[in-house]
Protein backbone atom coordinates (compact mmCIF):
# COMPACT_ATOMS: atom_id res chain seq x y z
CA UNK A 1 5.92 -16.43 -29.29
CA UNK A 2 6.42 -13.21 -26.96
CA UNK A 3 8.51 -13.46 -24.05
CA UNK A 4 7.06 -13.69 -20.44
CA UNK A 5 8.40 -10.65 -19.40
CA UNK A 6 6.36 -8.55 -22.23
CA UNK A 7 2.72 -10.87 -21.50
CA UNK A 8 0.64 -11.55 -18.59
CA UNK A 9 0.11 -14.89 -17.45
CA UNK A 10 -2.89 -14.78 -19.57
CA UNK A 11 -0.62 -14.01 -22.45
CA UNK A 12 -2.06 -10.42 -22.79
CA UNK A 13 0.55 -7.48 -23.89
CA UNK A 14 0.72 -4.69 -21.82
CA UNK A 15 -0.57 -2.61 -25.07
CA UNK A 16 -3.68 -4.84 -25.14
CA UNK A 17 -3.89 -4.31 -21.01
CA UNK A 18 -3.59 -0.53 -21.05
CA UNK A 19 -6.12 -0.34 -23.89
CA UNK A 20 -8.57 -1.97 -21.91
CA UNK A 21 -8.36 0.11 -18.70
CA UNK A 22 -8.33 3.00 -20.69
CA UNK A 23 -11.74 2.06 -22.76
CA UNK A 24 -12.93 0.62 -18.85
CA UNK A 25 -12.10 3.94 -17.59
CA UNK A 26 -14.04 6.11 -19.69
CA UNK A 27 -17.22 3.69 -19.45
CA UNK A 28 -16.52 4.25 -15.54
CA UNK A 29 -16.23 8.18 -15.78
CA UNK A 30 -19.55 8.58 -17.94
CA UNK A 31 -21.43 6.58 -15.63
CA UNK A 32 -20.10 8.75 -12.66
CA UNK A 33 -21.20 11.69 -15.07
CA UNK A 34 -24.50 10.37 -15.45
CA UNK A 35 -25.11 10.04 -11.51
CA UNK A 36 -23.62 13.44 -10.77
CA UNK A 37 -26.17 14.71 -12.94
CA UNK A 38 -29.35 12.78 -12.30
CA UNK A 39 -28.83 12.29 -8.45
CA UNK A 40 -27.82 16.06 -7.97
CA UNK A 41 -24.46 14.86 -6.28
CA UNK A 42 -21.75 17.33 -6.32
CA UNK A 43 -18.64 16.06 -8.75
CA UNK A 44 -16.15 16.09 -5.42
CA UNK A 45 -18.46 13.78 -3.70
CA UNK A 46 -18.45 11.57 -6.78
CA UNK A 47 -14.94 11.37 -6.84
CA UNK A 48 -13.98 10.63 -4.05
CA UNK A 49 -16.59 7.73 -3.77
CA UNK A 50 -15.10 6.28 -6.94
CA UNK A 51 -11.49 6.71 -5.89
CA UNK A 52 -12.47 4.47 -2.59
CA UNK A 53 -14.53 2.07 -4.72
CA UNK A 54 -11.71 1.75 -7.42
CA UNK A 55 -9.04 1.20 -4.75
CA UNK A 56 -11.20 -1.85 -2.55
CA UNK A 57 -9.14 -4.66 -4.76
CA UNK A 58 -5.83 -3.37 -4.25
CA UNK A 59 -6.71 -3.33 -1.08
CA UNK A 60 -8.14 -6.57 -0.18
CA UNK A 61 -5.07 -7.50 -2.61
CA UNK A 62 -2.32 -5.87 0.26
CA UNK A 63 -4.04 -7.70 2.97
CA UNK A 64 -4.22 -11.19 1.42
CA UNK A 65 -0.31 -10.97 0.89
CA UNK A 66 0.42 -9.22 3.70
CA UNK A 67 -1.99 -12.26 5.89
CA UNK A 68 -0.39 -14.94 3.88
CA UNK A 69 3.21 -13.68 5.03
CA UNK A 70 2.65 -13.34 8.35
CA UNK A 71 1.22 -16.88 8.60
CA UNK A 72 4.41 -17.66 6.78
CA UNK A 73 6.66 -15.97 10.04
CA UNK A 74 8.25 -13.45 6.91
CA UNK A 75 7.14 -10.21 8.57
CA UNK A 76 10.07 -9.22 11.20
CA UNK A 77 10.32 -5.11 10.17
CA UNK A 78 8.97 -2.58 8.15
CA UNK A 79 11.61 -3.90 5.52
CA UNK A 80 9.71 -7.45 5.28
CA UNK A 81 6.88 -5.86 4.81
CA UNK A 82 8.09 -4.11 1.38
CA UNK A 83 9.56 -7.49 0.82
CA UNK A 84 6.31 -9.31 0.82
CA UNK A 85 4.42 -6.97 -1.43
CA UNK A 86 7.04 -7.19 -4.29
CA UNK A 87 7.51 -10.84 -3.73
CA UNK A 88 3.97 -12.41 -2.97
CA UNK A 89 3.87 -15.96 -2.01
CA UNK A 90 2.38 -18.60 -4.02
CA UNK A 91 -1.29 -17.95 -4.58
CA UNK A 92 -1.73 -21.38 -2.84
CA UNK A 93 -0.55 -19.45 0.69
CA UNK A 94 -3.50 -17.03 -0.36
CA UNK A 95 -5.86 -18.16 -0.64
CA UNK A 96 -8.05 -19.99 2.18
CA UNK A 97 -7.87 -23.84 2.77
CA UNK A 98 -11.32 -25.78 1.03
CA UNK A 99 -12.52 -29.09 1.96
């Protein structure tokens, strides 16, 4: 059995991760190929569209941690901050109360 440090929770390797956002990646820069050419939109444009698009989870990602540990009372400095984004809290403190 591999160690938790070298799989994901999932029990993916990081080889078999990186493989498949490299193989994602490609599919994603031929279809931005394909709409640069057939809608005429210049390559710069295109870019930049899919860096925003490509960065909306780790966004939304930043400001569910960042929400949870502020409802927690952990955010005192900049330095808390840092400290909640490499040590989330438990995905319970998340993600939003049901029932």
């Amino acid at each position: 059995m591999r160690s938790t440090s070298q799989t994901t929770q999932r029990g993916f390797s990081l080889i078999e991760v990186l493989i498949a956002i490299a193989i994602a990646g490609m599919f994603l820069g031929d279809a931005t190929a394909d709409v640069v050419e057939q809608l005429g939109v210049h390559p710069a444009i295109a870019g930049w569209i899919l860096g925003v698009v490509t960065s909306i989870p780790e966004m939304v990602s930043f400001f569910a941690v960042y929400g949870a540990a502020n409802r927690e009372g952990k955010l005192r400095d900049l330095n808390d901050t840092q400290e909640a984004l490499d040590n989330p809290p438990p995905i319970e403190s998340i993600s939003p109360a049901t029932g």
